[in-house]
N, C-alpha and C. Protein backbone atom coordinates (compact mmCIF):
# COMPACT_ATOMS: atom_id res chain seq x y z
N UNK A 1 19.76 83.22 103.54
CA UNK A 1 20.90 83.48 104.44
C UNK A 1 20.59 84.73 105.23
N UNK A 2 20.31 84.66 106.49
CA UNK A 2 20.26 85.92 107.44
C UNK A 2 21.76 86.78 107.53
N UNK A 3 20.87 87.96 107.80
CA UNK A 3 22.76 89.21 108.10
C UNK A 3 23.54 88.53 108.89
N UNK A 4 23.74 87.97 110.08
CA UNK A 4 24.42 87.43 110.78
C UNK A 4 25.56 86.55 110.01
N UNK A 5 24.74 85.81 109.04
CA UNK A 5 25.67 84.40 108.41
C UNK A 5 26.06 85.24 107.33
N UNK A 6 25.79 86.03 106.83
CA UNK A 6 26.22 86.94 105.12
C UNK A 6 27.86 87.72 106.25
N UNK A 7 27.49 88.22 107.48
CA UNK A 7 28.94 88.73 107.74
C UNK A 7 29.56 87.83 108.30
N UNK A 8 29.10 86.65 108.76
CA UNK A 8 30.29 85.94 109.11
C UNK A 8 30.94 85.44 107.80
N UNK A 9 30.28 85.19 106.83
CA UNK A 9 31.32 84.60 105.53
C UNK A 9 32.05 85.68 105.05
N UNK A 10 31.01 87.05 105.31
CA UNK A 10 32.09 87.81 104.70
C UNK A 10 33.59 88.21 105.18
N UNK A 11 33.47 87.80 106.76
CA UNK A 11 34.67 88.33 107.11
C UNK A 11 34.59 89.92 107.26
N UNK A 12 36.02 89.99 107.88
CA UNK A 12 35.52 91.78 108.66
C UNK A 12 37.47 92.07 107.39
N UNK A 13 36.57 92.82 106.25
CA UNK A 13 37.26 93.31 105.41
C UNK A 13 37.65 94.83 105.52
N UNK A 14 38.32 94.58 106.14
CA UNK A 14 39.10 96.12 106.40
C UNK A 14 40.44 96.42 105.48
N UNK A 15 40.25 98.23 104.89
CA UNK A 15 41.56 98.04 104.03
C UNK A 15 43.08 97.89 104.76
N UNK A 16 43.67 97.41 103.72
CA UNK A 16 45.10 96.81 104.38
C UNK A 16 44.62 95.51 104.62
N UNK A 17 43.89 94.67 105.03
CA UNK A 17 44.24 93.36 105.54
C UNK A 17 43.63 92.29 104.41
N UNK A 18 44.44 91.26 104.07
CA UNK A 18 44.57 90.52 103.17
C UNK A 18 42.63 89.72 103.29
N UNK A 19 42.06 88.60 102.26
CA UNK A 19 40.44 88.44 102.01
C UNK A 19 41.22 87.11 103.43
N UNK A 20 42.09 86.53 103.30
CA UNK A 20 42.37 85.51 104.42
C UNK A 20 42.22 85.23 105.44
N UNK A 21 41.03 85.10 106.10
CA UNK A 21 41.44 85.73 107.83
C UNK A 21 42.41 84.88 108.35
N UNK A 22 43.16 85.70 109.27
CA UNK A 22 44.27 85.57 110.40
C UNK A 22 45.10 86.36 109.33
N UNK A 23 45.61 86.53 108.32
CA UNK A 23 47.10 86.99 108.04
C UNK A 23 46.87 88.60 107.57
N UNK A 24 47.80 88.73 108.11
CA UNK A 24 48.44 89.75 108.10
C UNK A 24 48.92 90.76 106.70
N UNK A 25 48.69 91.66 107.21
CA UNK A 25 48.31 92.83 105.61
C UNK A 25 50.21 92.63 104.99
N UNK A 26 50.12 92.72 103.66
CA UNK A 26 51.41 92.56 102.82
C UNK A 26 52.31 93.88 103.15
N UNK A 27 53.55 93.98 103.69
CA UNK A 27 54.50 95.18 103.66
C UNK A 27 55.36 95.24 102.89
N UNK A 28 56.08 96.33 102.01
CA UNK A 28 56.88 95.92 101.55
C UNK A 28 58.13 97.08 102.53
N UNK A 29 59.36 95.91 102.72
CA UNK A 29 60.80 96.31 103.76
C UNK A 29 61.01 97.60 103.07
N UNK A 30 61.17 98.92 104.25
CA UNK A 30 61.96 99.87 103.67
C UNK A 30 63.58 99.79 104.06
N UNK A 31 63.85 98.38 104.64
CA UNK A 31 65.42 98.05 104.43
C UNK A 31 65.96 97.83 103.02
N UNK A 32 67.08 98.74 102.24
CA UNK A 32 67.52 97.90 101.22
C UNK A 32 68.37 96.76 101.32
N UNK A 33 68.02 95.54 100.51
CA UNK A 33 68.92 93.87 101.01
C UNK A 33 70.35 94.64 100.10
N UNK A 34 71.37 93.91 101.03
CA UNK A 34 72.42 94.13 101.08
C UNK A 34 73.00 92.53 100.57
N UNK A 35 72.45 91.70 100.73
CA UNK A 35 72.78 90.14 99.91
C UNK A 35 72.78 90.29 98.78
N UNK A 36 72.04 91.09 98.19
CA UNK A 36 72.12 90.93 96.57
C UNK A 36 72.65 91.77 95.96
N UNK A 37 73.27 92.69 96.68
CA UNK A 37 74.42 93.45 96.12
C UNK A 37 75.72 93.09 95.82
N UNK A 38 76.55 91.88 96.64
CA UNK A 38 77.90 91.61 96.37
C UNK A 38 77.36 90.21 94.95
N UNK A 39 76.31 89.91 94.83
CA UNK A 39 75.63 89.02 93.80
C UNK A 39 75.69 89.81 92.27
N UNK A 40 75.22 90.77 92.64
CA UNK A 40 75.00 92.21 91.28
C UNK A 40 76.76 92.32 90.78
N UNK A 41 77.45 92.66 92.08
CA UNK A 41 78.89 93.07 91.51
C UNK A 41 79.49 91.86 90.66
N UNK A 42 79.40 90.91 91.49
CA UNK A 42 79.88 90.05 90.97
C UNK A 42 79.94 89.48 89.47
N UNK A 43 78.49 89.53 89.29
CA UNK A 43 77.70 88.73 88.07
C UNK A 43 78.52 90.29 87.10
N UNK A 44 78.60 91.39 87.33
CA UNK A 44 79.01 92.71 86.17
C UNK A 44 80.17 92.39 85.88
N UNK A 45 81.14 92.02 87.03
CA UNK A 45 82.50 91.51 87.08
C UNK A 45 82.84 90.40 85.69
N UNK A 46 82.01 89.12 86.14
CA UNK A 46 81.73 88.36 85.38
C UNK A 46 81.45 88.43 83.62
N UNK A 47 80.67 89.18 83.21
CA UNK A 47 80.25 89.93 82.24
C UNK A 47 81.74 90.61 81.40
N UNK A 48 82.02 90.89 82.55
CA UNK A 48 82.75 92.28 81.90
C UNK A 48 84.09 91.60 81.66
N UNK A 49 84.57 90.87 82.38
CA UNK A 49 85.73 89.80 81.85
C UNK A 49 85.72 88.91 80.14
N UNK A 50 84.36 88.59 80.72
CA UNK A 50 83.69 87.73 79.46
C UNK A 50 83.53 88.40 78.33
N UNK A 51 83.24 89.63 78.29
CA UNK A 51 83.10 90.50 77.02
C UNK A 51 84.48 90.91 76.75
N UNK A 52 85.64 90.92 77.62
CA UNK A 52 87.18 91.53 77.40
C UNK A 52 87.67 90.66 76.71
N UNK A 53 87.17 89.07 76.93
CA UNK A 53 87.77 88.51 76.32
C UNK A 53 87.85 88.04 75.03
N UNK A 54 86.97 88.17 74.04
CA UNK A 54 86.97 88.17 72.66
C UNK A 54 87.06 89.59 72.52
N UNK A 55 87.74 90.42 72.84
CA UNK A 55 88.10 91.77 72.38
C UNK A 55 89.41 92.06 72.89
N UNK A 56 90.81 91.88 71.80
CA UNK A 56 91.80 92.52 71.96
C UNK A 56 91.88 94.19 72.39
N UNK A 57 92.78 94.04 73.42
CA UNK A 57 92.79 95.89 73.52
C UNK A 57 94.07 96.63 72.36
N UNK A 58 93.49 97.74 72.55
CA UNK A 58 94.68 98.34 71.48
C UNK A 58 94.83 99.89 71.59
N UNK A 59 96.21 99.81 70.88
CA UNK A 59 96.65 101.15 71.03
C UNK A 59 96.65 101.86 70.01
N UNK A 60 96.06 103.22 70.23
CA UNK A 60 95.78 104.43 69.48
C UNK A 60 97.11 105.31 69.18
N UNK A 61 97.58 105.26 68.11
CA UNK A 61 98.78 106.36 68.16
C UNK A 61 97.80 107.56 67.09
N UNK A 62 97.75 108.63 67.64
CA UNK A 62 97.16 109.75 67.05
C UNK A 62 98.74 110.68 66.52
N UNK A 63 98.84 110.79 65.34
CA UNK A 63 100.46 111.51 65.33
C UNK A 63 100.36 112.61 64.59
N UNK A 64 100.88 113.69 64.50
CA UNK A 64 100.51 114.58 63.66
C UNK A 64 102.34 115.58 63.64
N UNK A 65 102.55 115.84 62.07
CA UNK A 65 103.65 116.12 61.46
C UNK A 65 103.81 117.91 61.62
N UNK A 66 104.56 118.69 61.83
CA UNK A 66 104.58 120.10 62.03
C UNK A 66 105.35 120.14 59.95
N UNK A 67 105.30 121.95 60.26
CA UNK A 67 105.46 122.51 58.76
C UNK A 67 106.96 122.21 58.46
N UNK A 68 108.05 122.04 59.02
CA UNK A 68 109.24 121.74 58.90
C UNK A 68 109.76 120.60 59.20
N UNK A 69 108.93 119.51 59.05
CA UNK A 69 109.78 118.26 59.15
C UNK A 69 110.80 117.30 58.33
N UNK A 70 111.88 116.83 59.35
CA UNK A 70 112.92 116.44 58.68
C UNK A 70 113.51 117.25 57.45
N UNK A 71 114.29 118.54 57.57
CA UNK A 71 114.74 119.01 56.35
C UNK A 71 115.59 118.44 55.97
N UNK A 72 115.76 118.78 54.62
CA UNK A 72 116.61 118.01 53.70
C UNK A 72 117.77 118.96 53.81
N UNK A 73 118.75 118.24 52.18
CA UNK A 73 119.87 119.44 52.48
C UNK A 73 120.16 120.80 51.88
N UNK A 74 118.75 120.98 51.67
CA UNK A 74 118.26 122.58 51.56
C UNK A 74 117.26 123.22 52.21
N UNK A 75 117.04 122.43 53.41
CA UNK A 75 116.00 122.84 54.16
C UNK A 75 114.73 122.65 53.89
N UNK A 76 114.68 122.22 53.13
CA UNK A 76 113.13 121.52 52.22
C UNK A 76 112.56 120.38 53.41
N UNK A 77 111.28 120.52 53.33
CA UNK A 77 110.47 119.63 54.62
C UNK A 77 110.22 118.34 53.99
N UNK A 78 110.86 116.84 54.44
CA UNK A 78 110.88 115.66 53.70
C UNK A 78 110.12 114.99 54.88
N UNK A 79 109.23 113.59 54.02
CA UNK A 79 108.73 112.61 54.85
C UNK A 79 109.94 111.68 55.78
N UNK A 80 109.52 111.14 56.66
CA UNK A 80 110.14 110.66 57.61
C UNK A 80 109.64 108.93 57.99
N UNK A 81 110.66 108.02 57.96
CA UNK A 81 109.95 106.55 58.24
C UNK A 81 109.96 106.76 59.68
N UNK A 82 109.23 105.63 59.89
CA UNK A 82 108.79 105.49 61.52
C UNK A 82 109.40 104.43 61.94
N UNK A 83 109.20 103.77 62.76
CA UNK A 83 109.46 102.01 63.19
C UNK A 83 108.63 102.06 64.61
N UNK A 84 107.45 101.60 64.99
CA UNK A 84 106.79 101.16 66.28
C UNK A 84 106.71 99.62 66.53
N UNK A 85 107.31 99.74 67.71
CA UNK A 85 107.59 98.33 68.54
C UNK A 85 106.95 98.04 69.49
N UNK A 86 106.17 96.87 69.50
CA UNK A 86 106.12 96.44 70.82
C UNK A 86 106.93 95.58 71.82
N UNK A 87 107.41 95.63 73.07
CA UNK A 87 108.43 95.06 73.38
C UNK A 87 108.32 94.74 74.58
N UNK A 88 108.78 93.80 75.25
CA UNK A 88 108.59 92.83 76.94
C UNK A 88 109.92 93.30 77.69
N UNK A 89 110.89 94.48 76.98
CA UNK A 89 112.12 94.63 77.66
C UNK A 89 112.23 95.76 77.23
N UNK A 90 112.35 97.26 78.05
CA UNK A 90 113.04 98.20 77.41
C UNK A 90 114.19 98.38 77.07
N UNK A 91 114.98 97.78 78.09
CA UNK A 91 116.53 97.83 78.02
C UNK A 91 117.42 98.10 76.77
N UNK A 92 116.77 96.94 75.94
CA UNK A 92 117.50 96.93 74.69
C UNK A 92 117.36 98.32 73.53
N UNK A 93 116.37 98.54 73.65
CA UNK A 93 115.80 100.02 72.92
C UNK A 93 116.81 101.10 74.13
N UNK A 94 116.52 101.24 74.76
CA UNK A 94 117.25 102.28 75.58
C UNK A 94 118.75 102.24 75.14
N UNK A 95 119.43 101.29 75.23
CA UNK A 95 120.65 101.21 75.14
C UNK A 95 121.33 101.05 73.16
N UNK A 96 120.54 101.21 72.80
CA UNK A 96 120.73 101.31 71.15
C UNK A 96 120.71 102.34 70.65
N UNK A 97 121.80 102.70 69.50
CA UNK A 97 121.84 103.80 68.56
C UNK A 97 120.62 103.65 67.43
N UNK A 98 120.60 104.70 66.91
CA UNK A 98 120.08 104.76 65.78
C UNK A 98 120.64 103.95 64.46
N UNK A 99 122.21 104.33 64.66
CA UNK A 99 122.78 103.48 63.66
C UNK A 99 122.16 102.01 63.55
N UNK A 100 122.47 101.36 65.06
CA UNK A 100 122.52 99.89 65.21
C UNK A 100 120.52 99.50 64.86
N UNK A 101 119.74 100.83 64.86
CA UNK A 101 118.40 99.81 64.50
C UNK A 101 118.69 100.34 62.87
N UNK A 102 119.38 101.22 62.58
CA UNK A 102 119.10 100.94 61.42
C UNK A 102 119.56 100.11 60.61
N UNK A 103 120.75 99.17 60.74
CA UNK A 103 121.60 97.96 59.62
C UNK A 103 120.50 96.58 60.28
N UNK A 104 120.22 96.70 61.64
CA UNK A 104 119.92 95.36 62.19
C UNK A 104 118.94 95.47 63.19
N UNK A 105 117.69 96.03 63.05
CA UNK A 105 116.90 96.17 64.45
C UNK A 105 116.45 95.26 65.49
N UNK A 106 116.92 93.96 64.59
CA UNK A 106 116.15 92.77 65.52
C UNK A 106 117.47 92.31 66.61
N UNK A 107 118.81 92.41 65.39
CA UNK A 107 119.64 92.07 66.36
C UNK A 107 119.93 93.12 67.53
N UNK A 108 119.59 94.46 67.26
CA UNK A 108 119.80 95.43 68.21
C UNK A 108 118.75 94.78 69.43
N UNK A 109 117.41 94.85 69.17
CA UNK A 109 116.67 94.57 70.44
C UNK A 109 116.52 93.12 71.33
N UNK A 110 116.76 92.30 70.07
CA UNK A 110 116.50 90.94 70.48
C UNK A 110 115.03 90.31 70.39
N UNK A 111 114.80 91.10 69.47
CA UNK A 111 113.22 90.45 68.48
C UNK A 111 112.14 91.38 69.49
N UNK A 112 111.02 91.17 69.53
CA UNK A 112 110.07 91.96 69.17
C UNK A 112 108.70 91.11 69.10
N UNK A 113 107.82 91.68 70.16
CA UNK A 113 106.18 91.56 69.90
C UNK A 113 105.40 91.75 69.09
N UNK A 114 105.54 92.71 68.39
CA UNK A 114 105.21 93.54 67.16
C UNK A 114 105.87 94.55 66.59
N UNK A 115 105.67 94.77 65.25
CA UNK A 115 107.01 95.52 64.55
C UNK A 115 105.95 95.95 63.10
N UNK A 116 106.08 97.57 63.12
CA UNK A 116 105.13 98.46 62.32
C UNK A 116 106.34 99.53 61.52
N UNK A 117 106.33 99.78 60.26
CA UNK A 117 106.55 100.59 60.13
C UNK A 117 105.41 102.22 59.15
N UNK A 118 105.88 103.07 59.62
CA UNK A 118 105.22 103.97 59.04
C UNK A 118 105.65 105.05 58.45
N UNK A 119 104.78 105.43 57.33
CA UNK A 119 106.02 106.88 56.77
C UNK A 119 104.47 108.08 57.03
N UNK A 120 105.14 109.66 57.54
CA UNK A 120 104.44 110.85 57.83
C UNK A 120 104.99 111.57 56.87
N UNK A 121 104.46 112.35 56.61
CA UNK A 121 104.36 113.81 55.68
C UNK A 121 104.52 114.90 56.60
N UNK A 122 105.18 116.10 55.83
CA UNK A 122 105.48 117.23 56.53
C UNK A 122 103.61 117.84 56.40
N UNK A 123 103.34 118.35 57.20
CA UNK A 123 101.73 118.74 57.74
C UNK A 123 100.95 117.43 58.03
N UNK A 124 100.90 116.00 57.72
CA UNK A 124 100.34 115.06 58.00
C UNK A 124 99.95 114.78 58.97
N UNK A 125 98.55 114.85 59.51
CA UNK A 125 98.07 113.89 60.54
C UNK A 125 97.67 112.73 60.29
N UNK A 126 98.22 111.61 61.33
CA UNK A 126 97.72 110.21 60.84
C UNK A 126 97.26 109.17 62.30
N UNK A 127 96.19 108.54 61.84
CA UNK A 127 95.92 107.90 63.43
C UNK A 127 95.81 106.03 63.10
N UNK A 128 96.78 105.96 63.68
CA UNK A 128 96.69 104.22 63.32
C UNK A 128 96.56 103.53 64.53
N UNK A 129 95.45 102.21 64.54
CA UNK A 129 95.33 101.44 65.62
C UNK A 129 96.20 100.00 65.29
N UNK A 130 96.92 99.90 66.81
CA UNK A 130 97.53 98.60 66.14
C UNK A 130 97.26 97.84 67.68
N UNK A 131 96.71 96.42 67.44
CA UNK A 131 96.52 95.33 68.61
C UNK A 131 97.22 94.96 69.45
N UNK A 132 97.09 95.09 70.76
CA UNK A 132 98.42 95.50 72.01
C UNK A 132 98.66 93.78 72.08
N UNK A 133 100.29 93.57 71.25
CA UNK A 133 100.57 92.00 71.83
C UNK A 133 100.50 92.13 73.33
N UNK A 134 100.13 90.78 73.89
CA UNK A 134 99.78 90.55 74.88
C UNK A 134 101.04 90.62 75.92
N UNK A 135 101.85 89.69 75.49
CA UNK A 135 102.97 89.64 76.33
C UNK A 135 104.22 91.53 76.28
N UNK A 136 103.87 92.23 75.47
CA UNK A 136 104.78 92.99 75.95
C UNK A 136 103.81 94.69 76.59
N UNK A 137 105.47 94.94 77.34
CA UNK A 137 104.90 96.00 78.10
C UNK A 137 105.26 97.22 78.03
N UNK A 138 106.01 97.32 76.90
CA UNK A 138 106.21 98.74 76.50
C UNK A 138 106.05 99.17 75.07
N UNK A 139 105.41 100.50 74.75
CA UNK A 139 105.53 100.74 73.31
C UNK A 139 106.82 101.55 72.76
N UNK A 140 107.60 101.59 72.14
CA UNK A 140 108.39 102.00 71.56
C UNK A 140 108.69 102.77 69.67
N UNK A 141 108.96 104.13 70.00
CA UNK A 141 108.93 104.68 68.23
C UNK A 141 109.93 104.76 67.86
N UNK A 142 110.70 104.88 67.21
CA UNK A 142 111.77 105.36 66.70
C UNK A 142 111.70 106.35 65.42
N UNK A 143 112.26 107.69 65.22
CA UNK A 143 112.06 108.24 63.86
C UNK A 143 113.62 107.92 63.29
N UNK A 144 113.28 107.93 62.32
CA UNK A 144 114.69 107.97 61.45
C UNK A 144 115.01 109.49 60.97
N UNK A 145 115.25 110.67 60.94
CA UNK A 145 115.25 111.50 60.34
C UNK A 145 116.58 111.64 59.80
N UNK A 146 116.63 112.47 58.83
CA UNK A 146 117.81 112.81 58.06
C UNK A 146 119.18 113.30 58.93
N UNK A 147 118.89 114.52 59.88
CA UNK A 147 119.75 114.61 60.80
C UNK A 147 120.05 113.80 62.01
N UNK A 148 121.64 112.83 61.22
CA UNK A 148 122.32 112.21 62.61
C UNK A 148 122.05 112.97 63.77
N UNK A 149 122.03 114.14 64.22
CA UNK A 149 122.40 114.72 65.52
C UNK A 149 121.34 115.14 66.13
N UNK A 150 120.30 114.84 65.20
CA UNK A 150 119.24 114.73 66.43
C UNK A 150 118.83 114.14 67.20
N UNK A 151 118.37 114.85 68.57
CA UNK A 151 118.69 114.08 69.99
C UNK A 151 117.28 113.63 70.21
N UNK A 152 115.92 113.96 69.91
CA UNK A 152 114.63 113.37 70.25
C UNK A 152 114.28 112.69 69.24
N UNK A 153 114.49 111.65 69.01
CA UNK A 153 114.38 110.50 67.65
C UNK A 153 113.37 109.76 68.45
N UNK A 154 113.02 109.33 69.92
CA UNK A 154 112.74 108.36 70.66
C UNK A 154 111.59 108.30 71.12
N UNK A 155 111.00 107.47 71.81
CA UNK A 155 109.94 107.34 72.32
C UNK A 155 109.64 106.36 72.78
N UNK A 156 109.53 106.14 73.98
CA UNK A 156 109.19 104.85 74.75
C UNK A 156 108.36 105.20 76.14
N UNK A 157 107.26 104.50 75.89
CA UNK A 157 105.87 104.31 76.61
C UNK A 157 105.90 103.06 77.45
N UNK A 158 104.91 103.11 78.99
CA UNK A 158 104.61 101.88 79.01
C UNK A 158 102.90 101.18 78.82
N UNK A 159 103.12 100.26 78.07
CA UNK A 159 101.62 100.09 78.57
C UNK A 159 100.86 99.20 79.68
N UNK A 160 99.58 99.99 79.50
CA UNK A 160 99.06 98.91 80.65
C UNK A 160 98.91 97.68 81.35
N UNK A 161 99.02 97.61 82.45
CA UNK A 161 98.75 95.77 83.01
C UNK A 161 97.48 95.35 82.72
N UNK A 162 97.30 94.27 82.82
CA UNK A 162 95.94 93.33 83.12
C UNK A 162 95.57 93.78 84.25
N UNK A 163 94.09 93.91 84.46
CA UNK A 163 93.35 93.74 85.79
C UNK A 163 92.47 93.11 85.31
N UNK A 164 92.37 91.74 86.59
CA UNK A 164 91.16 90.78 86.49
C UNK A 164 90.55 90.27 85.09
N UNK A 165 92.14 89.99 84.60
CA UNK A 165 91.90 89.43 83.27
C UNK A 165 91.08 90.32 82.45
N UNK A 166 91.29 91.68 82.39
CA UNK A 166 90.62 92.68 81.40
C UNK A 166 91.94 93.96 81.20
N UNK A 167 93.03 94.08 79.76
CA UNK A 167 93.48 95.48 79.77
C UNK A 167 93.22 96.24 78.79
N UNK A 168 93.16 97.69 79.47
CA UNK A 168 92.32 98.43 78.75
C UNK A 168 93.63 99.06 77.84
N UNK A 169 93.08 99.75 76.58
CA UNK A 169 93.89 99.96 75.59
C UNK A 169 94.17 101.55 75.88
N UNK A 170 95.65 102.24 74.91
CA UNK A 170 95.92 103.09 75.44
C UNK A 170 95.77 104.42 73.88
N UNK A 171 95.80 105.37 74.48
CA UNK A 171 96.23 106.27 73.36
C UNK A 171 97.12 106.80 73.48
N UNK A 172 97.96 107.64 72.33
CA UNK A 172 99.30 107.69 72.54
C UNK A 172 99.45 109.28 71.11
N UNK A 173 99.38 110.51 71.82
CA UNK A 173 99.45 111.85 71.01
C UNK A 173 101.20 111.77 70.85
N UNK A 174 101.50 112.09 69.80
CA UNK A 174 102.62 112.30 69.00
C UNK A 174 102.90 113.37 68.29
N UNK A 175 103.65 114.01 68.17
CA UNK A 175 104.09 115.30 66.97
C UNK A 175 105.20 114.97 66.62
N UNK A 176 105.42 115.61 65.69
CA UNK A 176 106.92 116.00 65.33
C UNK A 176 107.12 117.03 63.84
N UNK A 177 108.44 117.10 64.29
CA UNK A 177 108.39 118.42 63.22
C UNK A 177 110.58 118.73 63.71
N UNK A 178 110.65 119.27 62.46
CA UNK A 178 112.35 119.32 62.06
C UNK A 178 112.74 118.35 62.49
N UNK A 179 113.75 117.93 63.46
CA UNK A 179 114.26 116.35 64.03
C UNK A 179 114.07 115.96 65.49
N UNK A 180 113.00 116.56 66.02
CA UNK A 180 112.22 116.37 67.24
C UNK A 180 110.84 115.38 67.15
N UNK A 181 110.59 114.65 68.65
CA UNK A 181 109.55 113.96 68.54
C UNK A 181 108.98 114.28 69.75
N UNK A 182 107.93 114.57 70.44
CA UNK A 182 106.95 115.20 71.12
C UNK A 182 105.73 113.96 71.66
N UNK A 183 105.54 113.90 72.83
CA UNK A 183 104.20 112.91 73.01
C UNK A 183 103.67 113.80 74.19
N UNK A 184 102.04 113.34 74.26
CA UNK A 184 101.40 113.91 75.42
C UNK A 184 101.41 115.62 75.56
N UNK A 185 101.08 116.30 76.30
CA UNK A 185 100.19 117.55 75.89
C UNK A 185 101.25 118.40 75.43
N UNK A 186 102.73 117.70 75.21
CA UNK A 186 103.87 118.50 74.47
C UNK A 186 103.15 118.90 72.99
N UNK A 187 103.21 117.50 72.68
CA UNK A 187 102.94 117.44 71.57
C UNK A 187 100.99 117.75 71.32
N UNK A 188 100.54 117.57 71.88
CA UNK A 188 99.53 118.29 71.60
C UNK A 188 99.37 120.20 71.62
N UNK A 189 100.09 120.55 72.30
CA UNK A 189 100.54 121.83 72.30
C UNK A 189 101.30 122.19 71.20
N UNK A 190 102.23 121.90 70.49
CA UNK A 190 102.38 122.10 69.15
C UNK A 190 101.25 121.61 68.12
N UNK A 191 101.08 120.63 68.42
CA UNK A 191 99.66 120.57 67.68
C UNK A 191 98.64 121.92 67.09
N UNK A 192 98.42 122.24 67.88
CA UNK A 192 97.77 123.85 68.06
C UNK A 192 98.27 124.87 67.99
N UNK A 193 99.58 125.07 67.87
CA UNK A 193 100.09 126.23 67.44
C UNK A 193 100.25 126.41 66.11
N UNK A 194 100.46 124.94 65.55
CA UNK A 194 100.53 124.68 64.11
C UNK A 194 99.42 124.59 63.59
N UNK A 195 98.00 124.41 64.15
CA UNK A 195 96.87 125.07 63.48
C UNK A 195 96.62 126.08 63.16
N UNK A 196 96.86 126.48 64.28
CA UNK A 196 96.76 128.69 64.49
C UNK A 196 97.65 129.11 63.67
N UNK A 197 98.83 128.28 63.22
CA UNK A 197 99.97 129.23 62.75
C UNK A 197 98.90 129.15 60.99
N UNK A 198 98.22 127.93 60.84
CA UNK A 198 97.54 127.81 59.11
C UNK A 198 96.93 128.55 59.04
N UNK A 199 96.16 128.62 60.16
CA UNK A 199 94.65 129.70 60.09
C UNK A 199 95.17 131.03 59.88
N UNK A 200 96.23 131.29 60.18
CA UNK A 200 96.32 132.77 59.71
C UNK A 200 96.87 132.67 58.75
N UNK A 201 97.95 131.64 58.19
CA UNK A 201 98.42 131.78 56.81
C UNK A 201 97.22 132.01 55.69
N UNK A 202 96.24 130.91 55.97
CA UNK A 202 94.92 131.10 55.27
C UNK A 202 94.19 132.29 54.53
N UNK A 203 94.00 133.32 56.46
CA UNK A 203 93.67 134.20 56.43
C UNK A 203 93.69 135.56 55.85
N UNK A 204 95.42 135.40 56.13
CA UNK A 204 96.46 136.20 55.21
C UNK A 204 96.78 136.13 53.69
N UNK A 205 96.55 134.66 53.51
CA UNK A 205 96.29 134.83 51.61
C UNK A 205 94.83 134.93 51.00
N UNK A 206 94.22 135.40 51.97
CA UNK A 206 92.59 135.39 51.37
C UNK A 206 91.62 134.60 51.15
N UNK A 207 92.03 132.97 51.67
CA UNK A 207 91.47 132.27 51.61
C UNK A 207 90.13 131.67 52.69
């Protein structure tokens, strides 16, 4: 084979251009595609529904008891029952005594999504998760404490809607202490004073 025929087979191999002759060297677009982005959202969308749905959401009540709760009738700090509701109507909770949930709560509200009760200790923190029925939209507490005349017995929350067939679950800070009930950075603010107030009791007995 003479030089002539060795470069014509070889072709005129220059870098960048493909062993093919006629075509054209490979680029890659410094456009980013914008088609396969509403594809990406979508398909996460997808996913993320799909994973919501074998997973009930739920609500976090984090609650925590101060040094004087519910005194007795010597001032002595007594446990306290709870009652947490879930409910599709506030109305009926709003407009009810204490008396009336206490002989008959169902007839007071008119039944109920879910229905918890709980008992706290004077210093007790306690954190219970309970599964947000689906159909209702508000959470509701009630304390029972020893003193009729206390005026913050209550508590009523709403919870979240559905979006795109996914709702997310809620948390819910609580205190209480003598015949008061506290939510949100109220009650997290006593929270912390009633630490600080141990830490120095602590401190102060040598411990």
């Amino acid at each position: 084979m003479d030089v002539d025929r060795r470069k014509a087979v070889r072709g005129d191999r220059r870098p960048g251009r493909s062993p093919c002759a006629g075509s054209a060297p490979a680029r890659r677009s410094l456009i980013p595609s914008v088609t396969a982005r509403p594809l990406g959202w979508g398909v996460a969308l997808l996913l993320c529904a799909w994973a919501a749905a074998g997973c009930t959401p739920r609500v976090e009540l984090d609650m925590t008891a101060g040094p004087q709760l519910n005194p007795g009738p010597q001032g002595e700090p007594l446990s306290v029952l709870l009652r947490v509701y879930q409910l599709d109507d506030r109305t009926p909770f709003e407009d009810a005594d204490r008396a009336a949930l206490t002989r008959d709560d169902r007839a007071a509200l008119g039944g109920w999504e879910q229905r918890r009760e709980l008992v706290l200790q004077p210093g007790e923190r306690k954190e219970v998760e309970l599964e947000m029925a689906d159909p209702a939209g508000y959470l509701a507490v009630a304390v029972f404490y020893l003193d009729e005349q206390a005026e913050r017995w209550r508590l009523l929350e709403p919870l979240p809607e559905s979006f795109l067939g996914m709702r997310p679950g809620q948390r819910i800070t609580l205190a209480l202490d003598g015949g008061a009930l506290w939510a949100g950075s109220e009650a997290e603010r006593r929270r912390a004073a009633w630490q600080r107030e141990d830490v120095a009791g602590q401190r102060s007995a040598g411990l």
